[in-house]
Protein backbone atom coordinates (compact mmCIF):
# COMPACT_ATOMS: atom_id res chain seq x y z
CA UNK A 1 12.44 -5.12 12.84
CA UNK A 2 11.70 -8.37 14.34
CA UNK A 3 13.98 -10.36 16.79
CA UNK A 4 15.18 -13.18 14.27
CA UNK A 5 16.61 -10.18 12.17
CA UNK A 6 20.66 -10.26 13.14
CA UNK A 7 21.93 -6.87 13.33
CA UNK A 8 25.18 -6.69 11.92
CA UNK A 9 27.82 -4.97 13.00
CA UNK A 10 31.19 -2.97 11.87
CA UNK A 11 32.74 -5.46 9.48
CA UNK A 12 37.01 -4.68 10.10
CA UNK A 13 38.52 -4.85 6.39
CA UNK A 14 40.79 -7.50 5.42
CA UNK A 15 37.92 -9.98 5.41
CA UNK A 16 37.93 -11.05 8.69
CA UNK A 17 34.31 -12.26 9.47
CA UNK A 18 31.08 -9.82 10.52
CA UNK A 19 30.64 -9.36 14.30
CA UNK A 20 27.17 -9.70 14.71
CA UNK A 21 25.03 -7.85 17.52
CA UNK A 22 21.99 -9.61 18.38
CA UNK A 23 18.93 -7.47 20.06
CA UNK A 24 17.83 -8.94 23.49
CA UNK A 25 14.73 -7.52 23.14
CA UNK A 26 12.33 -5.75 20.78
CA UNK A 27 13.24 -1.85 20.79
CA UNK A 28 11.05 0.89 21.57
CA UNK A 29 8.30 1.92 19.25
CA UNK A 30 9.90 5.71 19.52
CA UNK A 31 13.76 4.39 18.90
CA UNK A 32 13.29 1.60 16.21
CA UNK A 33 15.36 2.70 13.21
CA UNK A 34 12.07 2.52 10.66
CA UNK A 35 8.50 1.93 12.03
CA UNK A 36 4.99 2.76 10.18
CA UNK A 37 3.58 6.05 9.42
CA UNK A 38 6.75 7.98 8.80
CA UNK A 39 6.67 11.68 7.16
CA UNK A 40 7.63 12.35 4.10
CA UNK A 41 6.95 15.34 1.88
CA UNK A 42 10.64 15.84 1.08
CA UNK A 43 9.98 15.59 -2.62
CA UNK A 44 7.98 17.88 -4.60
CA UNK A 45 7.78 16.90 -8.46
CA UNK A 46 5.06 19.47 -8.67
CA UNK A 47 6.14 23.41 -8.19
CA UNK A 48 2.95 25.18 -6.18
CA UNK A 49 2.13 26.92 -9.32
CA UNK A 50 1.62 23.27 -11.25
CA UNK A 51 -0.35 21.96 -7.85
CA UNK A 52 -2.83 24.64 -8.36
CA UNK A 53 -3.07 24.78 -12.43
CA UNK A 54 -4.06 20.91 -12.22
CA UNK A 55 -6.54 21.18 -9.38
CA UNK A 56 -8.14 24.62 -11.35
CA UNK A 57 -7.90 22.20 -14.47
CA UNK A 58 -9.53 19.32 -12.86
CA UNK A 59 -12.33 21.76 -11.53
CA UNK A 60 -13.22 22.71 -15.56
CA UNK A 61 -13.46 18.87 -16.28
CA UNK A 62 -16.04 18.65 -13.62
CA UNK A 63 -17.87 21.14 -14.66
CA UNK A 64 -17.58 21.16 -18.46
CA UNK A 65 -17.33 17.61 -19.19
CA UNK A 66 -18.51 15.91 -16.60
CA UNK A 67 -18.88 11.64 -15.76
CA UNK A 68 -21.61 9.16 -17.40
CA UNK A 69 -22.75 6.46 -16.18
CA UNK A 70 -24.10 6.99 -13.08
CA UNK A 71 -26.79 4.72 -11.27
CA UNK A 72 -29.90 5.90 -10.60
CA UNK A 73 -29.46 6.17 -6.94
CA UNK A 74 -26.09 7.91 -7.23
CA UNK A 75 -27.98 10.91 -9.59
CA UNK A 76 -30.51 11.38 -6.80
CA UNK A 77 -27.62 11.49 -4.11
CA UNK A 78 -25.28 13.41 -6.25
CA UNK A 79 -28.44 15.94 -8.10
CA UNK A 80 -29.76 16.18 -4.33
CA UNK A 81 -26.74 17.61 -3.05
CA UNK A 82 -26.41 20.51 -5.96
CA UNK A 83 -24.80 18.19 -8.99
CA UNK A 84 -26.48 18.83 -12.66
CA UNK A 85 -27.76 15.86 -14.95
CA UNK A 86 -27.11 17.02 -18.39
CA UNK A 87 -29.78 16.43 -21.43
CA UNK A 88 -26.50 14.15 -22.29
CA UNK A 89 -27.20 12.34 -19.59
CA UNK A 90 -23.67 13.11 -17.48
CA UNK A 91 -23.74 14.48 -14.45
CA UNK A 92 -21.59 17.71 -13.98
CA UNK A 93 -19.96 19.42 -10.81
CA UNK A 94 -20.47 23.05 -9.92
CA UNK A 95 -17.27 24.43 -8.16
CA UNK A 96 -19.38 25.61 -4.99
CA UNK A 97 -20.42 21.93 -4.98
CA UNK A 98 -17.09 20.82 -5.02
CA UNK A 99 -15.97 22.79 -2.47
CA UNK A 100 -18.73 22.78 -0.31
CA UNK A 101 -17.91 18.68 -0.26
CA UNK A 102 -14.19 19.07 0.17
CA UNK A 103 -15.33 20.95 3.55
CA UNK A 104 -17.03 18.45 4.86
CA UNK A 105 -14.88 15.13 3.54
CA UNK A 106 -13.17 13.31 6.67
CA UNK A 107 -9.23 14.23 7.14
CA UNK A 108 -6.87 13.13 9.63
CA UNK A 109 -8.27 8.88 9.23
CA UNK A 110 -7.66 6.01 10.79
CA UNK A 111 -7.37 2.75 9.51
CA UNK A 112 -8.26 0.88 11.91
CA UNK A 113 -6.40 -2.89 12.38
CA UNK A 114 -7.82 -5.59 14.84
CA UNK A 115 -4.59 -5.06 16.80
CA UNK A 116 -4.85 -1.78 17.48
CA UNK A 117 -0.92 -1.23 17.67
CA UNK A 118 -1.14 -1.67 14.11
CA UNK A 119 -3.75 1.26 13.28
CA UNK A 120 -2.93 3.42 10.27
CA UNK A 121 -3.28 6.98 11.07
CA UNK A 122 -3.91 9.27 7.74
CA UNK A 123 -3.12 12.59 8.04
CA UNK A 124 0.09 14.81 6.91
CA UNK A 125 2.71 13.13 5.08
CA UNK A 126 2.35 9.83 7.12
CA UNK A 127 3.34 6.99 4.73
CA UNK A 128 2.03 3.26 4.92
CA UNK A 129 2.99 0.38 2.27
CA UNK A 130 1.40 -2.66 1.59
CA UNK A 131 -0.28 -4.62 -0.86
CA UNK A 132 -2.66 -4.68 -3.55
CA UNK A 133 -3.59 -5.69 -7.17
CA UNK A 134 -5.77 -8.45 -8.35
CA UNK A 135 -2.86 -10.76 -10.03
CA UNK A 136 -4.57 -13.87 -11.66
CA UNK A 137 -0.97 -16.01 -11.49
CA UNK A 138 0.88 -16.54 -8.87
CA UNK A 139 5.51 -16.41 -9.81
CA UNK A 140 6.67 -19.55 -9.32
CA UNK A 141 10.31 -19.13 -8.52
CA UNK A 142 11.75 -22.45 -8.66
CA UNK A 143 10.22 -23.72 -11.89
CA UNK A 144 10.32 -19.62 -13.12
CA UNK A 145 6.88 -20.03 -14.47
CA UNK A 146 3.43 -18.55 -13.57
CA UNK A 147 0.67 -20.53 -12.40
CA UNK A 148 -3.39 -19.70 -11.56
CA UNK A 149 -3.56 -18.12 -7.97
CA UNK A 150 -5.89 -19.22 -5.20
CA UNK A 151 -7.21 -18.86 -2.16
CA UNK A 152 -4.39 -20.86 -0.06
CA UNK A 153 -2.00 -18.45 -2.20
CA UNK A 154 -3.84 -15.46 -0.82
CA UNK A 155 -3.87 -16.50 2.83
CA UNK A 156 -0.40 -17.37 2.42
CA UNK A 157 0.91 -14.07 1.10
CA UNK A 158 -1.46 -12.77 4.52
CA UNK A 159 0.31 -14.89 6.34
CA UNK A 160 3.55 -13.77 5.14
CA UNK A 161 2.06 -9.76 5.89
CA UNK A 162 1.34 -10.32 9.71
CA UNK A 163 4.92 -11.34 10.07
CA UNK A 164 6.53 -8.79 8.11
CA UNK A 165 7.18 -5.59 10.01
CA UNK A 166 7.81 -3.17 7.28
CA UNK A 167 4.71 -4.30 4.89
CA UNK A 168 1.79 -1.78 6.95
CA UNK A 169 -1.22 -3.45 5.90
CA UNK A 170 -2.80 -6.05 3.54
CA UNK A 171 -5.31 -5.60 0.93
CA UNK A 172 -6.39 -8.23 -1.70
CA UNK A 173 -3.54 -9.13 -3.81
CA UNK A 174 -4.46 -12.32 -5.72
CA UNK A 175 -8.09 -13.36 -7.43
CA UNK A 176 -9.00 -17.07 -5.96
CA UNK A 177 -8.97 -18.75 -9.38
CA UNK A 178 -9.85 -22.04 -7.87
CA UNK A 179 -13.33 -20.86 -6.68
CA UNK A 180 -16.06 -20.03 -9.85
CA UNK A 181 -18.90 -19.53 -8.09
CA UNK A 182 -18.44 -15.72 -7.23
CA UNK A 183 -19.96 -14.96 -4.09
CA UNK A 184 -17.95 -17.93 -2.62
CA UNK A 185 -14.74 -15.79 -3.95
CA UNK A 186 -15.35 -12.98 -2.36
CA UNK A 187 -15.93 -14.87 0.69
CA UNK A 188 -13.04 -16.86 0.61
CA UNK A 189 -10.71 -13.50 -0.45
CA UNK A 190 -12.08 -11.67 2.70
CA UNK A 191 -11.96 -14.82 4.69
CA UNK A 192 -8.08 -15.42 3.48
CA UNK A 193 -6.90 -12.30 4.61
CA UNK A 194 -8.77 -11.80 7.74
CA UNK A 195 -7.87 -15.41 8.64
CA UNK A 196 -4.12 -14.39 7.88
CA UNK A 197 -3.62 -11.41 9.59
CA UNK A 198 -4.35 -9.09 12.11
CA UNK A 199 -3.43 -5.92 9.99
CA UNK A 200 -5.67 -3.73 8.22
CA UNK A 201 -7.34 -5.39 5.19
CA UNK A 202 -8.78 -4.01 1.93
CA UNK A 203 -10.63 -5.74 -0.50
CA UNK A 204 -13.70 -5.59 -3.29
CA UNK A 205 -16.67 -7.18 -4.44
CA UNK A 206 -17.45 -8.86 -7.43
CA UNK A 207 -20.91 -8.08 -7.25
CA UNK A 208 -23.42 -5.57 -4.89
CA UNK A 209 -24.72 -8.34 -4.30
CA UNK A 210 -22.46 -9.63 -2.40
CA UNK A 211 -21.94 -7.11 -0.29
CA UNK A 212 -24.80 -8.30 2.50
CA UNK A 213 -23.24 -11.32 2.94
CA UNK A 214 -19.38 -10.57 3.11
CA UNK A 215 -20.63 -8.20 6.17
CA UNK A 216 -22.41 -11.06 7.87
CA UNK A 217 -18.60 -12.55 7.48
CA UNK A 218 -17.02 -9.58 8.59
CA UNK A 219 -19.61 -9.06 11.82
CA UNK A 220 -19.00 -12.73 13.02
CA UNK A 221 -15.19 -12.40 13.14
CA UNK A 222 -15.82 -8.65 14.81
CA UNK A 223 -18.42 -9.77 17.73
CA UNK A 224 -21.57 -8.25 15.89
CA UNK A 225 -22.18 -4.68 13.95
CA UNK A 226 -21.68 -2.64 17.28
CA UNK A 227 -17.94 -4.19 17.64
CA UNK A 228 -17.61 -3.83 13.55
CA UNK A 229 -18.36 -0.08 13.60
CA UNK A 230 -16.75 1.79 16.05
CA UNK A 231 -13.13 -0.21 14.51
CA UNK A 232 -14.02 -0.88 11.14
CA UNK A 233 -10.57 -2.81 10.14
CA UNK A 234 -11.16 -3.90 6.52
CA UNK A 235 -11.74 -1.02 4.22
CA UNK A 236 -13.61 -1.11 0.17
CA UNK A 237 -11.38 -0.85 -2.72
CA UNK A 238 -13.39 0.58 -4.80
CA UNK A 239 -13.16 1.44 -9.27
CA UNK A 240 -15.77 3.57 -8.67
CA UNK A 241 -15.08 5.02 -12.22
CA UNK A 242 -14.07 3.52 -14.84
CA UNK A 243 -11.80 6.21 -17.03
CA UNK A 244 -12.15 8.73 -19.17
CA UNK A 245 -14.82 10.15 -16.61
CA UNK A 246 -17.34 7.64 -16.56
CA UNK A 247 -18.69 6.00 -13.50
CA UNK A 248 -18.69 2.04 -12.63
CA UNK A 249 -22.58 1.42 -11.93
CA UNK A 250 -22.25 -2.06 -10.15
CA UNK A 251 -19.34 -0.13 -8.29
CA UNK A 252 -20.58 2.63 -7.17
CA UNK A 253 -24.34 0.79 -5.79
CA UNK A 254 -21.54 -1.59 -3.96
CA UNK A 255 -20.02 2.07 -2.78
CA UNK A 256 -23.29 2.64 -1.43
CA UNK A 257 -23.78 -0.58 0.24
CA UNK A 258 -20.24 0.00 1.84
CA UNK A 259 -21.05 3.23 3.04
CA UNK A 260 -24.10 2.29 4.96
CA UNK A 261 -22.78 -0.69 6.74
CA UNK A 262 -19.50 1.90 8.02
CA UNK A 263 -16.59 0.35 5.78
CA UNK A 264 -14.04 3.17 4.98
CA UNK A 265 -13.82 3.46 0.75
CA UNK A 266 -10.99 3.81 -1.62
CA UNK A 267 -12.18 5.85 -3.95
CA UNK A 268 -10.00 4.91 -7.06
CA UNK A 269 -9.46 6.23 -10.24
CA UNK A 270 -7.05 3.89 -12.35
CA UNK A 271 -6.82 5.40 -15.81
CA UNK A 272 -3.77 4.68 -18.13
CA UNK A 273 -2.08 7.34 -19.42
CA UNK A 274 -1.86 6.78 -23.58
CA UNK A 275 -4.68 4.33 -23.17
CA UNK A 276 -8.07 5.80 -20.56
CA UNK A 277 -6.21 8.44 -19.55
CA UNK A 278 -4.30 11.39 -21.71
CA UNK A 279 -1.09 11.02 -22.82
CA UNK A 280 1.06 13.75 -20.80
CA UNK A 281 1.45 12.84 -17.24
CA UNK A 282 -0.12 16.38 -16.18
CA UNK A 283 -3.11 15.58 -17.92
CA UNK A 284 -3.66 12.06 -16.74
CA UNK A 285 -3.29 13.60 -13.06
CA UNK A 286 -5.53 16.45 -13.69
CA UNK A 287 -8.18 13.17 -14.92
CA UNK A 288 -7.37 11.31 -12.09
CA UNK A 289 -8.05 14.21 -9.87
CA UNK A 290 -11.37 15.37 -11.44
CA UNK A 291 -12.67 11.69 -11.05
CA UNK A 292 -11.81 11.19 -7.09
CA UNK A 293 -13.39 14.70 -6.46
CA UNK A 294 -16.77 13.14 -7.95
CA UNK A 295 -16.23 10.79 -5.98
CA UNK A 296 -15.63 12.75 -2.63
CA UNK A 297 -18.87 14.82 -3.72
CA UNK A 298 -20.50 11.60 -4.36
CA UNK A 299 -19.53 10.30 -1.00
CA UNK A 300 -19.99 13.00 1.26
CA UNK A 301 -23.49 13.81 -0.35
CA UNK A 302 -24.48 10.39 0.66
CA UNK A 303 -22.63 10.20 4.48
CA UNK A 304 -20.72 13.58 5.14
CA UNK A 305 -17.47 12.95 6.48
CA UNK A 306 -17.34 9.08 5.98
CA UNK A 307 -13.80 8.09 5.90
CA UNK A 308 -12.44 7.58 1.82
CA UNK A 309 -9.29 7.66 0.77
CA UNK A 310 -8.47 10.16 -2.75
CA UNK A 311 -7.24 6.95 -4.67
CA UNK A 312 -5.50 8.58 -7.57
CA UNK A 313 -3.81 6.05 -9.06
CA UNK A 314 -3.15 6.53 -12.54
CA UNK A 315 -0.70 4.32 -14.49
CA UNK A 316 1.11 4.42 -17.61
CA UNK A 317 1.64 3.28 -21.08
CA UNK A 318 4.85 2.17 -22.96
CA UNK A 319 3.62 3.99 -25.47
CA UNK A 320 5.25 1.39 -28.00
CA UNK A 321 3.11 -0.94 -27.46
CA UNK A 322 0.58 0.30 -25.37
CA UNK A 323 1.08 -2.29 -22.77
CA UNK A 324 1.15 -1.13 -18.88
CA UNK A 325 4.65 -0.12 -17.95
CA UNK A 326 4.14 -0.05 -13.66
CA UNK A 327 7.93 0.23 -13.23
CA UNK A 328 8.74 3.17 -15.19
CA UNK A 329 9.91 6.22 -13.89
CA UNK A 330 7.01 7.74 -16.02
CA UNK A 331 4.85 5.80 -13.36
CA UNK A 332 6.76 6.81 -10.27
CA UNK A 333 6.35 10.47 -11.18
CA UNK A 334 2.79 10.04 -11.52
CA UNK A 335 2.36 8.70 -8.26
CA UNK A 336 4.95 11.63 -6.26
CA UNK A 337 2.21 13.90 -8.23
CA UNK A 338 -0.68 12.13 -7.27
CA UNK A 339 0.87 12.48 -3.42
CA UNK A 340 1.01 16.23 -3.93
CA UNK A 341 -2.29 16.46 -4.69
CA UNK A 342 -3.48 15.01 -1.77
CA UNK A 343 -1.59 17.20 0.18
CA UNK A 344 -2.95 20.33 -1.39
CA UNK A 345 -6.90 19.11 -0.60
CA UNK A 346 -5.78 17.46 2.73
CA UNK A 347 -7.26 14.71 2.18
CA UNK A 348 -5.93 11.08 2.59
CA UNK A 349 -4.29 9.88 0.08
CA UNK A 350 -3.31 6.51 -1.72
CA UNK A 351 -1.30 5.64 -5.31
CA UNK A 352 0.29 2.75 -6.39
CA UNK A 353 4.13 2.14 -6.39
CA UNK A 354 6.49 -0.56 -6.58
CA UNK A 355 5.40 -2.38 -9.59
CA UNK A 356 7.74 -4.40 -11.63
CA UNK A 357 7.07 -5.25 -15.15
CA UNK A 358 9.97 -7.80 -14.53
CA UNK A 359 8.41 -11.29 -14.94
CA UNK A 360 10.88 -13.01 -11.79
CA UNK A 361 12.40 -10.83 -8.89
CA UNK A 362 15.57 -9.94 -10.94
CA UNK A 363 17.74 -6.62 -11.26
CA UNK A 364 14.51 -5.38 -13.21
CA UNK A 365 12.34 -5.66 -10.54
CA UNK A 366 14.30 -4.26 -8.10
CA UNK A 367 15.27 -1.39 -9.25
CA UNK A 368 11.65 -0.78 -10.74
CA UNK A 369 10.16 -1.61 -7.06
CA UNK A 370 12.96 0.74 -5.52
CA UNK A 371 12.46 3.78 -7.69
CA UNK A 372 8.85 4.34 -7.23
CA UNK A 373 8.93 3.15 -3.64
CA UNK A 374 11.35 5.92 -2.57
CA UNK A 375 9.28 8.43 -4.63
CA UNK A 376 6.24 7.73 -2.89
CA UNK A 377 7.36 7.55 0.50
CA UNK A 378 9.55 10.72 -0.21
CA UNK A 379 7.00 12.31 -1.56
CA UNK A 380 4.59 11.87 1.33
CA UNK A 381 2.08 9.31 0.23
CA UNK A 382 0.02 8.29 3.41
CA UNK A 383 -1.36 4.55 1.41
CA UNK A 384 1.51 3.11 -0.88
CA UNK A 385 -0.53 0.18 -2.46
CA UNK A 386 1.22 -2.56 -4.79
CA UNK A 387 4.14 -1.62 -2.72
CA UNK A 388 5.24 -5.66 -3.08
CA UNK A 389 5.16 -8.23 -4.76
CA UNK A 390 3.74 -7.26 -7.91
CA UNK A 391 5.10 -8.56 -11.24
CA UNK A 392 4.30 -8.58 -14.78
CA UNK A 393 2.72 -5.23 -14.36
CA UNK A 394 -0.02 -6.70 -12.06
CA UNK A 395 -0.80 -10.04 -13.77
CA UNK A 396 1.72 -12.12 -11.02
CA UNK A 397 2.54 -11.79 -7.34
CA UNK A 398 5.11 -13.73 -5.99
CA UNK A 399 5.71 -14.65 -2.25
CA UNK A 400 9.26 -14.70 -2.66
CA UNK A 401 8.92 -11.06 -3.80
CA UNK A 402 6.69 -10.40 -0.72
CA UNK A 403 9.56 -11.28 1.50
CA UNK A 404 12.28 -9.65 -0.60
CA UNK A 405 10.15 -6.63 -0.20
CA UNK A 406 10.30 -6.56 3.21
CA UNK A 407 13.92 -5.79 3.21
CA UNK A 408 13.69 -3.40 0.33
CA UNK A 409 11.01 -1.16 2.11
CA UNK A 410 12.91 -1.02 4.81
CA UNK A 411 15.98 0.80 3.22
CA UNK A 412 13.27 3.07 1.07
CA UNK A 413 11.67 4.54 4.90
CA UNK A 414 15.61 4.80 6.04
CA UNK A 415 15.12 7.38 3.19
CA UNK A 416 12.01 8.49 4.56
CA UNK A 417 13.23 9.17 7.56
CA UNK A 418 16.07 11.07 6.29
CA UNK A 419 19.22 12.67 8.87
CA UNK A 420 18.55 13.44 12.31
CA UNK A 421 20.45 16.21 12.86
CA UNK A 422 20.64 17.37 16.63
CA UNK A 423 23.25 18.72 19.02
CA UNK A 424 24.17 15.11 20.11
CA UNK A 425 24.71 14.04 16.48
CA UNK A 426 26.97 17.21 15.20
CA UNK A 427 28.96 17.38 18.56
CA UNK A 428 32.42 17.08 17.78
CA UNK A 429 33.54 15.76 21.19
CA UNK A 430 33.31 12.04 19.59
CA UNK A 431 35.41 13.18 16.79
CA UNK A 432 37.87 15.19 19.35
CA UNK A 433 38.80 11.96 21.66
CA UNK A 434 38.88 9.74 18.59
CA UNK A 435 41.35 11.82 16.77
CA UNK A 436 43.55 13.34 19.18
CA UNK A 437 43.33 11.08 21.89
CA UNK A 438 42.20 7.55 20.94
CA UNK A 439 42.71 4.92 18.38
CA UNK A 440 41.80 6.77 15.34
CA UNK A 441 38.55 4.92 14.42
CA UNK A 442 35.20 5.08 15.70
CA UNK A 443 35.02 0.95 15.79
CA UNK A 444 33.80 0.14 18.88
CA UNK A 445 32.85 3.71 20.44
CA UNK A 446 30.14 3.82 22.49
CA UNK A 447 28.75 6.14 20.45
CA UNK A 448 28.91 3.60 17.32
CA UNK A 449 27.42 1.04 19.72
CA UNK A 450 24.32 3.29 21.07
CA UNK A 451 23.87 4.52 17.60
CA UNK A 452 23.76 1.06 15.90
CA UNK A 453 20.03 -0.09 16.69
CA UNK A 454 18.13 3.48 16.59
CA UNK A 455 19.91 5.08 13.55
CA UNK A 456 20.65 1.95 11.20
CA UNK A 457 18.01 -0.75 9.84
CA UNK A 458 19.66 -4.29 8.31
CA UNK A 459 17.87 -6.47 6.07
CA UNK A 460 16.61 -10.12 7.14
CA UNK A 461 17.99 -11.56 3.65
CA UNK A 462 20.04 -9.53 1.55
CA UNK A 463 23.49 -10.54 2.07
CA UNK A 464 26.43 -7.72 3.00
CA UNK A 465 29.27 -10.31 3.56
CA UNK A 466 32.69 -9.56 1.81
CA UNK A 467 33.44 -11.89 -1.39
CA UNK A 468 35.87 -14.08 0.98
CA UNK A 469 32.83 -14.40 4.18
CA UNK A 470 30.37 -15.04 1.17
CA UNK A 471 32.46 -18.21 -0.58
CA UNK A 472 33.28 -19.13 3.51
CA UNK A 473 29.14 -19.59 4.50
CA UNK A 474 28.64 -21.19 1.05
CA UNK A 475 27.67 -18.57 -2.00
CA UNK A 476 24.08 -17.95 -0.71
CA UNK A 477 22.04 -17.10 -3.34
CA UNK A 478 19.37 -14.48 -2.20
CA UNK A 479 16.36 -16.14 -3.83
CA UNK A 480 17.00 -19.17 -1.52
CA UNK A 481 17.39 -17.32 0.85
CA UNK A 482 13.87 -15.63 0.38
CA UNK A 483 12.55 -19.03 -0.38
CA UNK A 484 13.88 -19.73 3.05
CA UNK A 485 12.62 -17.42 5.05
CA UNK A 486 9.24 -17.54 3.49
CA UNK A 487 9.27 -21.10 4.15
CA UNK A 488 10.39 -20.80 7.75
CA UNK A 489 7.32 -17.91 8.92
CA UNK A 490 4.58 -20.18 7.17
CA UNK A 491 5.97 -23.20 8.85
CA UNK A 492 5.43 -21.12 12.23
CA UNK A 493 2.38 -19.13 11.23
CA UNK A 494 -0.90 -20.12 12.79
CA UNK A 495 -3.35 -21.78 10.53
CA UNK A 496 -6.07 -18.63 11.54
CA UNK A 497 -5.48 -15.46 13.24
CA UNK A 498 -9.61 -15.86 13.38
CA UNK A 499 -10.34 -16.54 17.16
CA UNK A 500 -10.66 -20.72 16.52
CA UNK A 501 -14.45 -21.08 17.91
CA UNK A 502 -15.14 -18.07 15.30
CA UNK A 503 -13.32 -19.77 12.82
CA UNK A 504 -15.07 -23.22 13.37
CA UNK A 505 -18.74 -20.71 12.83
CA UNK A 506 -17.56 -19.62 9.76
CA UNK A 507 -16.59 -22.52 8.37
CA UNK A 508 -19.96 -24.12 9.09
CA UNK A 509 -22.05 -21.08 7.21
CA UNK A 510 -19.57 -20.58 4.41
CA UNK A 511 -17.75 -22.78 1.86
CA UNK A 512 -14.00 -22.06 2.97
CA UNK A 513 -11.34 -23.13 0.59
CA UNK A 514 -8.07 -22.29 2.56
């Protein structure tokens, strides 16, 4: 929690007002109330039994069915290393292969961020949340309308990440829809976040092409390739398949690109359940599995032990209409699956969760964003992408969300972190001198006041006030206040986080648009 976050205290009934505490000073990284990298693993969707009939079921796919599509470069990595190229032309995955590959596949990852205090360390049930998504509109709130996004929209929602304490990391939300020429967006989206904050980024390429040039980006703002690869802090998002079990060619040469100049991947899989991806949510896991283990095999057969992340992230289908439905509890259970899975290879894990279908950031969306949130945090996802400010089931982002979000994650890792329960926190010698020889209430009682920092997290804008308090300070409505507050850290935000003699080079070799 940051210091302009009031932390409210006991509120006496009878409407008198709130007595506020406010912190003097930022807390301790081992006593704040919520801070990154939590564990989860509390929830289990999946019994053992299921865990191991999907990853048995994901092994036959390999092996029977197989993926098409592959480049030439990625049969002679993935044939070279024991894979078969069918007369069919799809390449299919012995189980010795598979598992000599999950052997050697990186565990226990870091992320790493250019401030190192906000690395992302992957292992266990650690969970991160942040962004994701490639929305083409940006929510208006005010008018309630969507418009095209761009690049000053993207550094802004960066912006808006650096200063938010419970959004982990940043990857590429928005598409720059004012910039055609496509190198010069992919420049400008890894320029925009880098130049907005210092967390760890993810984004993609348009084009392997591309690739060459977005690293000459990313070694100027690093000091050069040796600073770049010992702390590689912007990772590849990466549809290195495009479902049912077929690889991306463009993708997966821009994989290979990746690999070689030391960017971490996300290896995702993003089939639709109903639509790319079978119908029953067991089967579109066991899919989504089978495709991210091609991947590790094609990854590890290339670099073994390069840092990826198993990006199972399949979505679902109102089967209706066959539209995306991201905030179903359909899609929620998918990704607490997904989580599972990761757990049982040990590998690092990321899914998407807190998608809305709501079009504004209305009862819908929060209850969508809350469900899956708590699901995947609960469930022990290390990488919660699409965590905020995702509406229309991907096709807007809204700032206003981004900010809203903030608060709302930080009630879902309360939940991560579930009850401490210790000798100090059962004792009953609080509740003996309350009850028999004090006032009756714990109001006041030093316990209540050591406990009220380290145990409880308060939100920066949702509003707690009694009915009477709330018509007293004026009926605030909490989309002005969001408005307000997103307003009020861009205002204060520095126009780079990109050293400003760095900035001024990159300016000069690249066509900047934020």
């Amino acid at each position: 929690m940051t210091d302009e976050c009031a932390v409210a205290g006991s509120r006496r009934s009878g409407g008198r007002a709130a007595r506020v505490a406010l912190r003097s000073a930022p807390l301790a990284e081992n006593i704040r109330p919520v801070r990154p990298g939590l564990p989860g693993g509390q929830y289990k969707p999946l019994t053992e039994a299921s865990v191991k009939r999907i990853h048995e079921a994901a092994l036959d796919a390999l092996e029977q069915i197989g993926l098409a599509n592959a480049p030439k470069s990625g049969i002679e990595i993935m044939t070279g290393a024991g894979a078969i190229l069918g007369d069919d032309g799809r390449i299919r995955f012995p189980r010795a292969l598979v598992e000599d590959m999950l052997a050697v596949a990186a565990r226990d990852i870091t992320l790493y961020a250019r401030d190192p205090k906000q690395d992302l360390e992957l292992s266990g049930t650690r969970v991160y949340y942040g962004t994701a998504g490639a929305a083409v509109h940006v929510v208006d709130v005010e008018k309630r309308e969507y418009r095209e996004s761009t690049a000053k929209d993207l550094l802004n929602a960066a912006q808006l990440v650096h200063y938010l304490d419970n959004v982990h990391f940043f990857q590429r939300a928005m598409v720059c829809r004012d910039i055609p020429d496509n190198f010069l967006m992919d420049i400008n989206t890894l320029y925009a976040c880098c130049a907005g904050t210092t967390k760890h980024v993810g984004t993609s390429f348009s084009d392997p092409s591309h690739v060459e040039g977005c690293f000459d980006l990313l070694h100027m703002i690093a000091g050069g390739d040796d600073k770049w690869r010992p702390r590689p802090f912007v990772s590849n998002s990466n549809c290195f398949v495009v479902p049912p079990m077929k690889f991306a060619e463009e993708s997966c040469i821009t994989m290979e690109k990746c690999i070689r100049g030391g960017m971490p991947i996300l290896l995702l899989s993003a089939g639709q359940a109903g639509a790319t991806a079978p119908a029953p949510l067991a089967a579109a896991i066991v899919q989504a599995v089978a495709e991210c283990l091609a991947g590790v095999v094609y990854v590890n057969a290339m670099a073994p032990g390069h840092p990826a992340i198993f990006g199972t992230w399949p979505f679902v289908s109102d089967l209706r209409t066959g539209a995306m439905s991201g905030g179903s509890g359909e899609q929620a259970l998918l990704t607490a699956g997904c989580a599972q899975m990761h757990q049982f290879y040990r590998l690092p894990g990321g899914a998407a969760a807190g998608i809305a279908d709501a079009k504004l950031p209305d009862m819908q969306a929060g209850w969508e964003q809350a469900i899956s949130n708590v699901m995947a945090g609960l469930s022990g996802l290390n990488m919660v992408y699409e965590a905020v400010g995702m509406h229309a089931s991907l096709l807007g982002f809204c700032l206003e969300s981004l900010v809203l979000g903030d608060d709302l994650l930080g009630q879902v890792q309360r939940c991560i972190r579930g009850i401490d329960v210790t000798e100090d926190s059962v004792s009953l010698e609080t509740m003996r001198s309350v009850c028999l020889d004090g006032p009756g209430h714990y109001l006041g009682h030093p316990q209540t006041l050591g406990l009220m920092q380290t145990e409880y997290i308060y939100p920066a804008v949702a509003d707690r006030t009694s009915p009477k308090e709330w018509v007293e300070i004026g009926r605030p409505d909490l989309i002005a206040r969001a408005i307000e507050r997103k307003n009020r850290i861009l205002a204060e935000a520095a126009p780079s986080v990109i050293a400003p003699e760095i900035d001024r080079a990159i300016r000069e070799k690249f066509s900047i648009y934020c």
